[in-house]
C-alpha atoms as a PDB file:
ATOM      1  CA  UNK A   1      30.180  48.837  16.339  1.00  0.00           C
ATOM      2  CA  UNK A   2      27.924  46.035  17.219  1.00  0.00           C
ATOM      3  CA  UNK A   3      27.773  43.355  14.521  1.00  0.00           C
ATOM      4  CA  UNK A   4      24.849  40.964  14.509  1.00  0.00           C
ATOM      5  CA  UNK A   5      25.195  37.437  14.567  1.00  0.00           C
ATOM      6  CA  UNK A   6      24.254  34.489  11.873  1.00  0.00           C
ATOM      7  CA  UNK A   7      20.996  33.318  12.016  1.00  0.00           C
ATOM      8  CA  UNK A   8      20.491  29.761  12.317  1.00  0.00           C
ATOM      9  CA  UNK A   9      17.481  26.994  12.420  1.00  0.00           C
ATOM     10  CA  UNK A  10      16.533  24.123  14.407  1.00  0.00           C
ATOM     11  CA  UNK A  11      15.711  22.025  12.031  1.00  0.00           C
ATOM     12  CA  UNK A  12      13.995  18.836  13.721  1.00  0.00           C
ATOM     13  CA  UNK A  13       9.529  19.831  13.972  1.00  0.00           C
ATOM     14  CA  UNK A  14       8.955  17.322  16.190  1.00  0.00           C
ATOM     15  CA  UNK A  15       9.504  15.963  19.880  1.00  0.00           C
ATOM     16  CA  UNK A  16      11.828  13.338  20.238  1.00  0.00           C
ATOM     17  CA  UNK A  17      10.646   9.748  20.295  1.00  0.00           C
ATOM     18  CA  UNK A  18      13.700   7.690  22.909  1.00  0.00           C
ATOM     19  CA  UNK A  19      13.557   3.811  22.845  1.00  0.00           C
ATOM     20  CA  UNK A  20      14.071   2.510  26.183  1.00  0.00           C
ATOM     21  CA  UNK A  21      16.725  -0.061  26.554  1.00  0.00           C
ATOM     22  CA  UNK A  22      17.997   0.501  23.038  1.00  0.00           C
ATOM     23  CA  UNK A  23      21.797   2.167  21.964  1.00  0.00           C
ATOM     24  CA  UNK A  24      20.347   5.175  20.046  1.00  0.00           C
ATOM     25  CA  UNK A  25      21.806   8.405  18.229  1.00  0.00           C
ATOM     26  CA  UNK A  26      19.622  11.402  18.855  1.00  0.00           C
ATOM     27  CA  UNK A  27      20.454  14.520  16.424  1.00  0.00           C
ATOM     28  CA  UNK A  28      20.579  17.904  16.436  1.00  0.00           C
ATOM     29  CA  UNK A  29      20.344  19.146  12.997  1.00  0.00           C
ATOM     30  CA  UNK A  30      21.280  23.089  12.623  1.00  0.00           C
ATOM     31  CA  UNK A  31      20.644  24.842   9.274  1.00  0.00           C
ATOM     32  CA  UNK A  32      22.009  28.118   7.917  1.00  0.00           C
ATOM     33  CA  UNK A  33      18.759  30.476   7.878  1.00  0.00           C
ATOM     34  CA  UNK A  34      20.030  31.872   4.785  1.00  0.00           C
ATOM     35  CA  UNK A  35      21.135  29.167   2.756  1.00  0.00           C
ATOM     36  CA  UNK A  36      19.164  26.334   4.098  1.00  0.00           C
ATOM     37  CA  UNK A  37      22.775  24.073   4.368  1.00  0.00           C
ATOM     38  CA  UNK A  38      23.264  22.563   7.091  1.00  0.00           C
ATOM     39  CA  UNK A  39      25.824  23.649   9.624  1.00  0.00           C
ATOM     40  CA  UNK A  40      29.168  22.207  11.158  1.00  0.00           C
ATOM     41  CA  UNK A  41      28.797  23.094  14.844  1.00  0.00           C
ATOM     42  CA  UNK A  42      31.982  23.510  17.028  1.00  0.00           C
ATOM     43  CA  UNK A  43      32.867  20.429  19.139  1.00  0.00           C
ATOM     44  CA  UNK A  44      32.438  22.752  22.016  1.00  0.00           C
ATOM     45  CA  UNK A  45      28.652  22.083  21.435  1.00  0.00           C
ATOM     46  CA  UNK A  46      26.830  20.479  24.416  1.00  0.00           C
ATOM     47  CA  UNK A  47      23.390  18.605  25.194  1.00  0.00           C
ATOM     48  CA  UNK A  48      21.344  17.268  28.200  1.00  0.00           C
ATOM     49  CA  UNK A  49      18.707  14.510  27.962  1.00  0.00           C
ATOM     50  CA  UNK A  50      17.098  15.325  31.325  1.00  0.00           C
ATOM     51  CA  UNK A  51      14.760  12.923  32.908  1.00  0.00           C
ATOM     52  CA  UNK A  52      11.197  13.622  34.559  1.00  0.00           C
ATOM     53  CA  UNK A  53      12.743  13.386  37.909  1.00  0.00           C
ATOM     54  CA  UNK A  54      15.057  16.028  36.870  1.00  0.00           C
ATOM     55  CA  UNK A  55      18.094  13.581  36.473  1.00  0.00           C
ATOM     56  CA  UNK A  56      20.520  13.789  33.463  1.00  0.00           C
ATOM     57  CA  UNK A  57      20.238  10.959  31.230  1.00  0.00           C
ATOM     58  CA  UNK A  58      23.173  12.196  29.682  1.00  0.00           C
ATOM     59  CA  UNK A  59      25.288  15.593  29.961  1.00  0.00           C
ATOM     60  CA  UNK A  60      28.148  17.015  28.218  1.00  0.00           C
ATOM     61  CA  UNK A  61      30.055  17.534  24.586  1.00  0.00           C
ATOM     62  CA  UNK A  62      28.398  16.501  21.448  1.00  0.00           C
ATOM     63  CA  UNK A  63      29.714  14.563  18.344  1.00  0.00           C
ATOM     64  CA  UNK A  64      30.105  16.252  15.162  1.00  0.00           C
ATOM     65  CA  UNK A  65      28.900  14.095  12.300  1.00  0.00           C
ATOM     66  CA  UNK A  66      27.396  14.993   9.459  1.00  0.00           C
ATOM     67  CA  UNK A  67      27.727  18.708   9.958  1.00  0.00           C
ATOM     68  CA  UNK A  68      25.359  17.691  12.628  1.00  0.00           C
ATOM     69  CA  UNK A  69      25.634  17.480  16.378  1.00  0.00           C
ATOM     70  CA  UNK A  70      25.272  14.345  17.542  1.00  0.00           C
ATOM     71  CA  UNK A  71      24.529  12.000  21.063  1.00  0.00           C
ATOM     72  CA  UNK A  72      24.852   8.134  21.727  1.00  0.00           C
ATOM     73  CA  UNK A  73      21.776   8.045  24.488  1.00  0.00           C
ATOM     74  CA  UNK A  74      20.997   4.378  25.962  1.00  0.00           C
ATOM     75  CA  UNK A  75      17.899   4.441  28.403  1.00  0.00           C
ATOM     76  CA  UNK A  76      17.990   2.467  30.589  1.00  0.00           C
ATOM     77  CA  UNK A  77      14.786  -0.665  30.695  1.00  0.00           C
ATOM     78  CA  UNK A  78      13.942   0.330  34.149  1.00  0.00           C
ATOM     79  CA  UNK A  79      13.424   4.083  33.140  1.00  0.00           C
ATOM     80  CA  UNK A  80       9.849   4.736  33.261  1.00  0.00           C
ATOM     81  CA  UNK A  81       7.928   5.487  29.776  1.00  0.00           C
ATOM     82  CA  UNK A  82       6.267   8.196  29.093  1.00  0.00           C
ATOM     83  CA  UNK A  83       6.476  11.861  28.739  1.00  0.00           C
ATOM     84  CA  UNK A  84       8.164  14.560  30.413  1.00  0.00           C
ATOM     85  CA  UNK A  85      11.676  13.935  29.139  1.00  0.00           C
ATOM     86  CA  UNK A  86      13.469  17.313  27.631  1.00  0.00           C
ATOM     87  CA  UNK A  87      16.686  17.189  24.606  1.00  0.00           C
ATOM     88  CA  UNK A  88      18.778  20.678  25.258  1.00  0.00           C
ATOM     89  CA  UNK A  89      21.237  21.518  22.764  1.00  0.00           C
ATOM     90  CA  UNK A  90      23.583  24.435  23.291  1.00  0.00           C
ATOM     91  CA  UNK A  91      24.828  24.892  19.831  1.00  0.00           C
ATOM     92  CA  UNK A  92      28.427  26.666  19.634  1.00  0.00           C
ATOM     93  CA  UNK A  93      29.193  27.428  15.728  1.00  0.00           C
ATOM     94  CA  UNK A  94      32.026  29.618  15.124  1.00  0.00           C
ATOM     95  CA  UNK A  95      32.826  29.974  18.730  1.00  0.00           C
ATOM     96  CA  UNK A  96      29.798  32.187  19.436  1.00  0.00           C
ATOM     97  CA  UNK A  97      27.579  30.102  21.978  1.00  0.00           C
ATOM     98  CA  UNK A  98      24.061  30.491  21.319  1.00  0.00           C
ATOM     99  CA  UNK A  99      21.098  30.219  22.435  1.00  0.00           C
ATOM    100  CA  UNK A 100      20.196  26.438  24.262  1.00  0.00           C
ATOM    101  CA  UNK A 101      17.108  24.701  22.231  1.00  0.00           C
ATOM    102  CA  UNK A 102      14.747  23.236  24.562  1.00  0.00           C
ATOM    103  CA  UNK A 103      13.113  19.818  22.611  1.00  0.00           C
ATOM    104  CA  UNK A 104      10.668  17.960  24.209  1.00  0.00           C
ATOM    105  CA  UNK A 105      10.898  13.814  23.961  1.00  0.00           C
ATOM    106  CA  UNK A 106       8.696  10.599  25.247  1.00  0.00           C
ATOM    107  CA  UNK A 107      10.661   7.534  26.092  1.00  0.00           C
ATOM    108  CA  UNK A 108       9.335   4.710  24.175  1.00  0.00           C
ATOM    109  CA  UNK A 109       8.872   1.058  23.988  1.00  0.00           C
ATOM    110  CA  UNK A 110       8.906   0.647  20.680  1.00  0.00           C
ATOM    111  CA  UNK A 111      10.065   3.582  18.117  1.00  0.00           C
ATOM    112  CA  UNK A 112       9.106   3.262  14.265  1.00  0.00           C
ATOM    113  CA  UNK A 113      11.627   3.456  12.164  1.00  0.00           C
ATOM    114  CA  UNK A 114      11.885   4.895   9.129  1.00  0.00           C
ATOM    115  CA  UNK A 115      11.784   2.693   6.006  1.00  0.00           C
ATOM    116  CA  UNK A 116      11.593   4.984   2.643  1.00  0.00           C
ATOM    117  CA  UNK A 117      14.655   5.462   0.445  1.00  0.00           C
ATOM    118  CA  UNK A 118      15.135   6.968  -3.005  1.00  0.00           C
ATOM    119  CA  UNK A 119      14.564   3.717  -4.618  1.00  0.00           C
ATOM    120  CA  UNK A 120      11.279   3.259  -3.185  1.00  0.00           C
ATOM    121  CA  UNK A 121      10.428   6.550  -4.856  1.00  0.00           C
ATOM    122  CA  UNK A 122      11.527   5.896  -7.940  1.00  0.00           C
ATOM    123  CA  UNK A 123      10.122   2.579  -8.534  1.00  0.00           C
ATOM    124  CA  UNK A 124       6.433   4.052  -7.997  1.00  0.00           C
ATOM    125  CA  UNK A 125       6.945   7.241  -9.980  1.00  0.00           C
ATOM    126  CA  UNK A 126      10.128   6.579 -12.223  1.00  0.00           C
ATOM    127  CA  UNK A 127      10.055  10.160 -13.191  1.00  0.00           C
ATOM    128  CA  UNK A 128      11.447  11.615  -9.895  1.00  0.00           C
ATOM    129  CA  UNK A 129      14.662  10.447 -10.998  1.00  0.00           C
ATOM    130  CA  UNK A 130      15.110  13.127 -13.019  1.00  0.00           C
ATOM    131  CA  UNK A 131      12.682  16.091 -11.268  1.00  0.00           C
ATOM    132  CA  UNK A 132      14.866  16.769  -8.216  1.00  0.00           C
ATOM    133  CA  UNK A 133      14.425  19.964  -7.350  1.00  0.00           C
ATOM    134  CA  UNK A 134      17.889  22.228  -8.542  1.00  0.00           C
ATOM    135  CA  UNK A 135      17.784  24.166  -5.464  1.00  0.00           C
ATOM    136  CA  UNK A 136      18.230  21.084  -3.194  1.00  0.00           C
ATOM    137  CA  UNK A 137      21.605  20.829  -5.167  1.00  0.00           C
ATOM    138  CA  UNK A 138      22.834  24.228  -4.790  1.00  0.00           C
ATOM    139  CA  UNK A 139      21.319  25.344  -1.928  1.00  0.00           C
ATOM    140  CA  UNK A 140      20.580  22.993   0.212  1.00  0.00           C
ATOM    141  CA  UNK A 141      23.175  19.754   1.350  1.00  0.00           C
ATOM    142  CA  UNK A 142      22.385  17.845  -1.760  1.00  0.00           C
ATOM    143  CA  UNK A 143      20.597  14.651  -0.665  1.00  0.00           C
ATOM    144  CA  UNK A 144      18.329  14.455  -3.285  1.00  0.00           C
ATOM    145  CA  UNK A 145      14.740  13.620  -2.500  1.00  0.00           C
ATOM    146  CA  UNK A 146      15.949  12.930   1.523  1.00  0.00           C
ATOM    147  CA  UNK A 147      14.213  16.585   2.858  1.00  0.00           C
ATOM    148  CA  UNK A 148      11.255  15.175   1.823  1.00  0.00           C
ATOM    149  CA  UNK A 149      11.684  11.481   2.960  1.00  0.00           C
ATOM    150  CA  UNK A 150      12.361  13.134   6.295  1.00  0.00           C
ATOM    151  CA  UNK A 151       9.555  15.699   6.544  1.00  0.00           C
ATOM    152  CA  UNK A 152       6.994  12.787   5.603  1.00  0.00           C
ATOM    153  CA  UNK A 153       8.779  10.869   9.006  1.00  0.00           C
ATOM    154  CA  UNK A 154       8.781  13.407  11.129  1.00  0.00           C
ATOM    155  CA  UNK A 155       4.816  14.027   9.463  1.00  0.00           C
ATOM    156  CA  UNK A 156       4.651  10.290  10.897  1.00  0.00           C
ATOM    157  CA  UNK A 157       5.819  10.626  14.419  1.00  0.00           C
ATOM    158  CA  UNK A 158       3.763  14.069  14.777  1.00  0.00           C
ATOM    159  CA  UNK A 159       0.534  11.809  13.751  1.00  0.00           C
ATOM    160  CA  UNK A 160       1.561   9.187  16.469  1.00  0.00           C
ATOM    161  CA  UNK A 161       1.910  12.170  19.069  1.00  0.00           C
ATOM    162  CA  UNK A 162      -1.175  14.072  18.300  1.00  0.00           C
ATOM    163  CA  UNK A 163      -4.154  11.267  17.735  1.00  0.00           C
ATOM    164  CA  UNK A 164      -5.048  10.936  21.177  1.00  0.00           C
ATOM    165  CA  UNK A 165      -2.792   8.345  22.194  1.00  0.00           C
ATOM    166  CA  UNK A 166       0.296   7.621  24.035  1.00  0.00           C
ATOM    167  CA  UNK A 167       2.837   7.035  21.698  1.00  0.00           C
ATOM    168  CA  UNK A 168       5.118   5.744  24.391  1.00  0.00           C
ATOM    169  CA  UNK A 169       2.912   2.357  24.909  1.00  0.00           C
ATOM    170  CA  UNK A 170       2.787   1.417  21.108  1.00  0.00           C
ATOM    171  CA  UNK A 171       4.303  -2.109  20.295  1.00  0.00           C
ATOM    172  CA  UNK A 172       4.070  -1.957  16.743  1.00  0.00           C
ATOM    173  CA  UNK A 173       2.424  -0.069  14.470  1.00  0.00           C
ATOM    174  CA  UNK A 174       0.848  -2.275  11.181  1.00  0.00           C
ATOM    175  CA  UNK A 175       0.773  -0.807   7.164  1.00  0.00           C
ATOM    176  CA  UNK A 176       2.806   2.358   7.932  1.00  0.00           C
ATOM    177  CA  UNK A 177       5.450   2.018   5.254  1.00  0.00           C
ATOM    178  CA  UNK A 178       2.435   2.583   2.261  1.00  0.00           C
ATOM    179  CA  UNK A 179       1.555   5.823   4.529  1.00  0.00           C
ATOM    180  CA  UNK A 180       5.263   6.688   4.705  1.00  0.00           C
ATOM    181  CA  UNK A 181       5.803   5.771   0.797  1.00  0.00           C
ATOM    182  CA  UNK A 182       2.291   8.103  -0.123  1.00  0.00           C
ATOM    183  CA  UNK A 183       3.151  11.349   2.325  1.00  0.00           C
ATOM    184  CA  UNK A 184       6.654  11.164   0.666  1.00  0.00           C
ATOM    185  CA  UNK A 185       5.835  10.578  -2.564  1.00  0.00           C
ATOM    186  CA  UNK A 186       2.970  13.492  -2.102  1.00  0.00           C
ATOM    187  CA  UNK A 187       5.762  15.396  -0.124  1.00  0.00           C
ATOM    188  CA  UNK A 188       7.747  15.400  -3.645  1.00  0.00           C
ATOM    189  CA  UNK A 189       5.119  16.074  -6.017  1.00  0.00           C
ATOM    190  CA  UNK A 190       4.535  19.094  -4.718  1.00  0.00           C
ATOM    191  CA  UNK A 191       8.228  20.370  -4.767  1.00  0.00           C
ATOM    192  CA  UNK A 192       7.194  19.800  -8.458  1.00  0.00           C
ATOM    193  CA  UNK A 193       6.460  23.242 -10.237  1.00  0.00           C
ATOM    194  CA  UNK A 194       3.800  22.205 -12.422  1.00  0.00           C
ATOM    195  CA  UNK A 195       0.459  23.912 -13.955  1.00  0.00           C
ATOM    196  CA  UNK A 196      -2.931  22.999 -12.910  1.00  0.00           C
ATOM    197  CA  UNK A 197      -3.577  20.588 -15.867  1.00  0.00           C
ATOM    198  CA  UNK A 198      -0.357  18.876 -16.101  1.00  0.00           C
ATOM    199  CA  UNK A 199      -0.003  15.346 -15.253  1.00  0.00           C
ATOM    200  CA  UNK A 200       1.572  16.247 -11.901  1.00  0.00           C
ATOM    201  CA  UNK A 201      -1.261  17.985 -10.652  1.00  0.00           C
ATOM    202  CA  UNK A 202      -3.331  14.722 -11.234  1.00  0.00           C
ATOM    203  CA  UNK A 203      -0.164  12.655  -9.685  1.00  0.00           C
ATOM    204  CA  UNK A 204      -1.041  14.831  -6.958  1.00  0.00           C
ATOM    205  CA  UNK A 205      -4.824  14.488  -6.124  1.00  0.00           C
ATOM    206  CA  UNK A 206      -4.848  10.644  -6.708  1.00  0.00           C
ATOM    207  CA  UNK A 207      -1.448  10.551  -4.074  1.00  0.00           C
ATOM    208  CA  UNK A 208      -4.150  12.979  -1.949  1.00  0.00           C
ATOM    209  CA  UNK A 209      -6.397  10.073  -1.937  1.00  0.00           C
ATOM    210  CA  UNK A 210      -4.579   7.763  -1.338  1.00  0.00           C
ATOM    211  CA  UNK A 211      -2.977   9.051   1.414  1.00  0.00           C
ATOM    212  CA  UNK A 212      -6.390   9.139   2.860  1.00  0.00           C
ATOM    213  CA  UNK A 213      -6.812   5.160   2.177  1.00  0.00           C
ATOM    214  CA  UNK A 214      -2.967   4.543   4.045  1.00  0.00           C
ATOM    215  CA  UNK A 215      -4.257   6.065   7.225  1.00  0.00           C
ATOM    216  CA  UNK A 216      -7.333   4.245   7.378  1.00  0.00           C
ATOM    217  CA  UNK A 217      -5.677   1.046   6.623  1.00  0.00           C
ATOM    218  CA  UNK A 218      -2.500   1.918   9.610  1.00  0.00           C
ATOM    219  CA  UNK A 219      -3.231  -0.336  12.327  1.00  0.00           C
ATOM    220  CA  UNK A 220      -1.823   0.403  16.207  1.00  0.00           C
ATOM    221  CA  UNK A 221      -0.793  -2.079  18.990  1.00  0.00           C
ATOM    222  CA  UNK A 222      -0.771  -0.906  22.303  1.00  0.00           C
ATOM    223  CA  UNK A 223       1.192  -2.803  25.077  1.00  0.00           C
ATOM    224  CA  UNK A 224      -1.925  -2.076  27.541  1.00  0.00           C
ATOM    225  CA  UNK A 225      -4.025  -3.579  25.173  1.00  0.00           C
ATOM    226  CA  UNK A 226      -4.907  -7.370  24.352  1.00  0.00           C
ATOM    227  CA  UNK A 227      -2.357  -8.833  22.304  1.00  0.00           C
ATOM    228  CA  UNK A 228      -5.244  -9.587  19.674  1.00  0.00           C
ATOM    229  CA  UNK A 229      -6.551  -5.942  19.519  1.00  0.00           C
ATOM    230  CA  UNK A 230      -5.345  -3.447  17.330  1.00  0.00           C
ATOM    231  CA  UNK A 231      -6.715   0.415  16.982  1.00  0.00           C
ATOM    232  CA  UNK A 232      -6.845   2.248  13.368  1.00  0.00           C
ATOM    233  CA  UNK A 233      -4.868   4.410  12.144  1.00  0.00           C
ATOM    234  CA  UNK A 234      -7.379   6.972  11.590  1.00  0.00           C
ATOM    235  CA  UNK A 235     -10.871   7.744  13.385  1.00  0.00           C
ATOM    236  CA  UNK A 236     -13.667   5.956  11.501  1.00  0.00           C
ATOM    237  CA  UNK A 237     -16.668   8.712  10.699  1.00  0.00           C
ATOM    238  CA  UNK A 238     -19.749   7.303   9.066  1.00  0.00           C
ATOM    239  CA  UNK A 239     -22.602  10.108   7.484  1.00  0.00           C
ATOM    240  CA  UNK A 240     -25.871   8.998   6.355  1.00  0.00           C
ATOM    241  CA  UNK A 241     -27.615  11.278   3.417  1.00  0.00           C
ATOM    242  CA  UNK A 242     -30.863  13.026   4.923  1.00  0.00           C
ATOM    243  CA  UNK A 243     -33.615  11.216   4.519  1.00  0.00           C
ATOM    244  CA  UNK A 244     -32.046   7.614   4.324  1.00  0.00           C
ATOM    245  CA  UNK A 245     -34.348   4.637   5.940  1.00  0.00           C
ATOM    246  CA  UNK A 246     -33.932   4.028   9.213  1.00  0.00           C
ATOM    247  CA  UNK A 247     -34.183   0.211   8.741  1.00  0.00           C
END
């Protein structure tokens, strides 16, 4: 009688961002699909950072560290940036080998990192403190507000990757951490169960607009660029009512 394996989740939504020249720990974060915990792979685990050329970066066993597989990756500064770079995990939990997850990644000259902790939550909206959701506790790997810290970072890098740009030629990126602070802030609220006129609900239109005013205050650097210059965060739309003068 067949019995069918454990289902399990990839649990990182983005492509990886790799910062060339830098010592770097990439992770591959597996969570129980029932549960939501996260998982303790085997140590029989592998990955491959493969290179565009088709090269290995890096090939062979993981690290297990915080029920987490785990890879010390160092490219090198003549490794050319861009995309085309691919992260394969072959996950091995409970000495059933399954499927390899394919993850895309850009090699970087300069990665954002993240900068939000629980205290910077807390000393905007004190209340959190005590609003963390119970079935983060019980259910999940009980880190507090850090799920949603993480999903407003990986919200982040996805922006960075999708707005037209190359992400791999940014050399710093100017007034992220109040965008990072508002999406996880936002990211929290909403975890919230709370009616529509309750004083969360409000929390959560102003952190809606205001949200809004972090993006179009970001600032990007580009390393092809004039040191001087620096592109917004956000595209910049102007609308005129009808009728409006002309002069």
């Amino acid at each position: 009688m067949a019995i069918r394996q454990e289902t399990y989740a990839f649990a990182r939504p983005v492509p990886y961002l790799l910062e060339r020249g830098v010592l770097q720990t990439i992770t591959g974060p597996i969570r129980h699909g029932a549960t939501g915990a996260l998982v303790t792979p085997d140590a029989a685990s592998t990955v491959v950072v493969e290179k565009p050329d088709g090269s290995d970066l890096v090939s062979g066993a993981v690290t297990v560290a915080s029920s987490m597989m785990t890879k010390d990756v160092t490219p090198t500064s003549t490794d050319i940036l861009g995309e085309g770079w691919e992260v394969r995990w072959t996950p091995v939990i409970g000495a059933v080998t399954y499927p390899t997850i394919r993850q895309a990644a850009y090699l970087c000259e300069y990665v954002p990192p993240n900068l939000i902790d629980a205290t910077a939550l807390y000393v905007r909206v004190p209340e959190l403190k005590h609003r963390i959701p119970q079935a983060q506790d019980t259910a999940g790997d009980n880190t507090g507000w850090q799920p949603q810290i993480d999903a407003a970072y990986y919200d982040f890098l996805q922006l960075l990757i999708d707005d037209a740009r190359k992400p791999w030629l940014i050399r710093e990126v100017t007034g992220y951490y109040r965008w990072l602070l508002t999406r996880s802030l936002q990211l929290c609220v909403q975890a919230i169960s709370a009616g529509p006129s309750s004083d969360w609900a409000q929390k959560s239109k102003d952190l809606h607009f205001e949200l809004r005013g972090a993006r179009g205050e970001m600032r990007l650097q580009y390393s092809d660029q004039a040191p001087a210059m620096r592109k917004g965060g956000a595209p910049l739309t102007r609308m005129a009512p009808v009728g409006r003068p002309s002069w």
